[in-house]
Protein backbone atom coordinates (compact mmCIF):
# COMPACT_ATOMS: atom_id res chain seq x y z
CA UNK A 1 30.09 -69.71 -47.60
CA UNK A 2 32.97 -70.82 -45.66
CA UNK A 3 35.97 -68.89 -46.35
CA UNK A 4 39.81 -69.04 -44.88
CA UNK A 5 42.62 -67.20 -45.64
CA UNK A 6 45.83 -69.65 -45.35
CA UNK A 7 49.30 -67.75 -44.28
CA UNK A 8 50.77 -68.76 -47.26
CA UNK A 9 48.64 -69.44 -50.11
CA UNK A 10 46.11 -66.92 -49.41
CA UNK A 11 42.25 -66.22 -49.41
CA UNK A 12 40.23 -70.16 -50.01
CA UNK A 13 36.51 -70.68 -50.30
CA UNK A 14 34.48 -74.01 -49.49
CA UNK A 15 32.57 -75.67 -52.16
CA UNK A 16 30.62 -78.35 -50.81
CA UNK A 17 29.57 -79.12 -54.06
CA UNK A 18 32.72 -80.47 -54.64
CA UNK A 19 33.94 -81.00 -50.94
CA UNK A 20 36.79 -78.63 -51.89
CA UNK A 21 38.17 -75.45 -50.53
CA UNK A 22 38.91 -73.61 -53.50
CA UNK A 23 41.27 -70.32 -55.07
CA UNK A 24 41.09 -68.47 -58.59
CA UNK A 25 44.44 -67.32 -59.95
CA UNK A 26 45.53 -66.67 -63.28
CA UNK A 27 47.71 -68.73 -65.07
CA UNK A 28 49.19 -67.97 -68.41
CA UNK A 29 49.66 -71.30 -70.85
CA UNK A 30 50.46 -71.59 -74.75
CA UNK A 31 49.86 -67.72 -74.58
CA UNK A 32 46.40 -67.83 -72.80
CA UNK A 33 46.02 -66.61 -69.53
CA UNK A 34 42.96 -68.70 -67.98
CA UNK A 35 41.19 -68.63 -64.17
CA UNK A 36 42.19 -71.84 -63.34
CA UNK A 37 40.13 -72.99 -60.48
CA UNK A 38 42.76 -74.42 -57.34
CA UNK A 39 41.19 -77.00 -55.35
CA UNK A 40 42.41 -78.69 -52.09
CA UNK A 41 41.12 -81.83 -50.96
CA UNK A 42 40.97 -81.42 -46.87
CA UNK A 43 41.61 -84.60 -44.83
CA UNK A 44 40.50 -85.12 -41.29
CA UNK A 45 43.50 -87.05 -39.53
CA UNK A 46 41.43 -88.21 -36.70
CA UNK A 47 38.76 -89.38 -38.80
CA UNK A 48 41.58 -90.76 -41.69
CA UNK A 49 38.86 -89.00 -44.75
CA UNK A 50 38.16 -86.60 -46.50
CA UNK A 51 36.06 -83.64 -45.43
CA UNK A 52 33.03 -83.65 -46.80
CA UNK A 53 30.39 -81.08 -45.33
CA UNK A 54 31.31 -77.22 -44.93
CA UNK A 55 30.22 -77.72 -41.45
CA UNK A 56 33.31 -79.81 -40.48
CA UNK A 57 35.82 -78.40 -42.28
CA UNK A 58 38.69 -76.65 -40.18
CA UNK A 59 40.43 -74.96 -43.41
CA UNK A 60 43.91 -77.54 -42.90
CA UNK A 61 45.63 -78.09 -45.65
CA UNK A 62 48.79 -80.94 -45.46
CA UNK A 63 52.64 -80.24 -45.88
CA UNK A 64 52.35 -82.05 -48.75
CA UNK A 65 49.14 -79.67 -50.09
CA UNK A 66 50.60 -76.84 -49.26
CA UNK A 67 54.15 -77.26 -50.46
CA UNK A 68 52.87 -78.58 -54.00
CA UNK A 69 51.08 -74.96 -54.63
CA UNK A 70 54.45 -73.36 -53.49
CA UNK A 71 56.69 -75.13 -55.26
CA UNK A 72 54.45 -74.94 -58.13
CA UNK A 73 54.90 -71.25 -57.75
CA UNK A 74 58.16 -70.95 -56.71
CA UNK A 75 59.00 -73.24 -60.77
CA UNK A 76 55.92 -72.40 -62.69
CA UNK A 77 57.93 -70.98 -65.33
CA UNK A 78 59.83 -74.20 -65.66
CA UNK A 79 56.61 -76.47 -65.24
CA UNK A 80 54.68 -74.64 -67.33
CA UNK A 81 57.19 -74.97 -70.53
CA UNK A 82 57.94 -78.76 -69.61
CA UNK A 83 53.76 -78.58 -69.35
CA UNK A 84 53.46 -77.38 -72.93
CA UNK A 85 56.06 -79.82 -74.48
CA UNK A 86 54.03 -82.60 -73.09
CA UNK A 87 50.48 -81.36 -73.92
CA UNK A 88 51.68 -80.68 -77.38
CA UNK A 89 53.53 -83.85 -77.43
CA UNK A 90 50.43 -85.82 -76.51
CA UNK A 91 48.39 -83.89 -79.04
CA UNK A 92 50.91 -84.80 -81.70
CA UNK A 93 50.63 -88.40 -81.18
CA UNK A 94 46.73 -88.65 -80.28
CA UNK A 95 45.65 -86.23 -83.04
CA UNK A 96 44.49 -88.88 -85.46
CA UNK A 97 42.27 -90.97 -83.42
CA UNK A 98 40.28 -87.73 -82.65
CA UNK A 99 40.01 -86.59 -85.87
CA UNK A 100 41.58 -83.25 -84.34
CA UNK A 101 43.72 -80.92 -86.61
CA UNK A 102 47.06 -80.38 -87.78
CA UNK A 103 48.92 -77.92 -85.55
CA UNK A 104 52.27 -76.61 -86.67
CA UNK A 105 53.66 -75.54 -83.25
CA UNK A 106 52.72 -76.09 -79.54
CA UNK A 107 51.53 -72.48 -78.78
CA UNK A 108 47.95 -73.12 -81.21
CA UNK A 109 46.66 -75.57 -78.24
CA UNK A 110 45.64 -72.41 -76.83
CA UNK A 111 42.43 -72.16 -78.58
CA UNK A 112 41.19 -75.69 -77.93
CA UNK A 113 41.79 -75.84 -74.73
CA UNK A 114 39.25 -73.74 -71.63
CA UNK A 115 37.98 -74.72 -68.18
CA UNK A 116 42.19 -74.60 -66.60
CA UNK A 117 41.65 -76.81 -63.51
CA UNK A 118 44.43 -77.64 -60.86
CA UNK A 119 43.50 -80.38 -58.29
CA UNK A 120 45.65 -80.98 -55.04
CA UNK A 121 45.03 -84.24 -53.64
CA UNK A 122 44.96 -85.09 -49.81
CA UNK A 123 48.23 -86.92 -49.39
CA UNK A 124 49.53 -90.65 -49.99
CA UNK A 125 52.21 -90.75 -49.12
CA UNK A 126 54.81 -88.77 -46.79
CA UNK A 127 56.94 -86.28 -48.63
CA UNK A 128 54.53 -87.10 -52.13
CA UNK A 129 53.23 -83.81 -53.69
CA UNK A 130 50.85 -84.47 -56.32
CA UNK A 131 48.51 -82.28 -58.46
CA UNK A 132 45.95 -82.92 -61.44
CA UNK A 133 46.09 -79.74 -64.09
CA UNK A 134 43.15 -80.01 -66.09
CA UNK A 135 41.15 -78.78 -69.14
CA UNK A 136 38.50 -78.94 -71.22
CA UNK A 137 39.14 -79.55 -74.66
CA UNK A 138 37.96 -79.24 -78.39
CA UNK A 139 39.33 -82.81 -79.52
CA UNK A 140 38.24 -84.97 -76.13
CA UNK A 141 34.71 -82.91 -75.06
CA UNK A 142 33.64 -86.26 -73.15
CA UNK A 143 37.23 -86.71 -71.13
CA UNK A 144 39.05 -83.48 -71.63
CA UNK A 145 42.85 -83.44 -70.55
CA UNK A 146 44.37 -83.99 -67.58
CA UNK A 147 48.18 -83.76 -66.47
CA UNK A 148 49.51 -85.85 -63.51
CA UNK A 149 52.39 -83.92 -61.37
CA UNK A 150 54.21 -85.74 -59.02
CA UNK A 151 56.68 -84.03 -56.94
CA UNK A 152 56.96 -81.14 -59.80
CA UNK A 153 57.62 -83.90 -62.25
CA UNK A 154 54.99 -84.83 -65.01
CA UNK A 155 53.99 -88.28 -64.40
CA UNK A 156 51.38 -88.79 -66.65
CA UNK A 157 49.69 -86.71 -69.78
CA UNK A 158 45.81 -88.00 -70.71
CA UNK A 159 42.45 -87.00 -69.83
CA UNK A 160 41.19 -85.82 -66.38
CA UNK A 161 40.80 -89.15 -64.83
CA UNK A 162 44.68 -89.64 -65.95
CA UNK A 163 45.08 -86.64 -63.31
CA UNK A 164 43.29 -86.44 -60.64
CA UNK A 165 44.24 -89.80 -58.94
């Protein structure tokens, strides 16, 4: 297994089952800490794609990459409150049509939700930082839930496709 340890985000893996180099860190949400898996896409410039094959991988990560896992950091506090607003928000208003039940505040999402995922895309755009937070969940076990960041902003709240664009 291919392993790098990046100056400022630390110790990554390779998982060519995925094509991603990946980190585990904790991350505490509605009250539940979970091991959210951190994967970065890595893009060959020469080439213009995405690695696929542990062979040719060279452990680079993009400015934009890098500086969405920092900044994520740097605000999590922040993005994780404005994270659980929207989640609950989203559960509020999609609750009926999956036959999911009543919650009477945000922090009971908790226990419906495992599996924490947070995607970093190869970038699209120059000065773009985007990253897909995802779950599995009780009321969607087909689609689960997926959260669309764009520049530390929430773009988009719906299942994992909806995030990892």
């Amino acid at each position: 297994m291919k392993e790098i340890n990046h100056v400022l985000l630390g110790r990554f893996h390779f998982e060519e089952e995925q094509c991603v180099w990946r980190q585990v860190r904790k991350i505490s949400i509605f009250n539940k800490t979970f091991e959210a898996n951190i994967d970065f896409l890595e893009y060959d410039e020469e080439f213009e794609q995405v690695v696929e094959f542990e062979e040719d991988t060279k452990g680079y990560f993009q400015e934009e990459q890098v500086e969405a896992l920092v900044k994520f950091q740097e605000k999590r506090h922040e993005i994780i409150s404005n994270l659980e607003t929207a989640i609950f928000e989203y559960y509020q208003n999609n609750r009926e049509v999956y036959d999911a039940p009543f919650l009477k505040n945000k922090n009971e999402i908790g226990s419906l939700l495992t599996d924490m995922g947070i995607f970093i895309a190869d970038r699209e755009e120059a000065g773009l930082r985007k990253m897909g937070i995802t779950f599995e969940c009780s009321w969607e076990p087909g689609h689960g839930l997926g959260i669309l960041l764009k520049n530390e902003e929430i773009a988009a709240v719906g299942t994992i496709d909806d995030a990892v664009v």
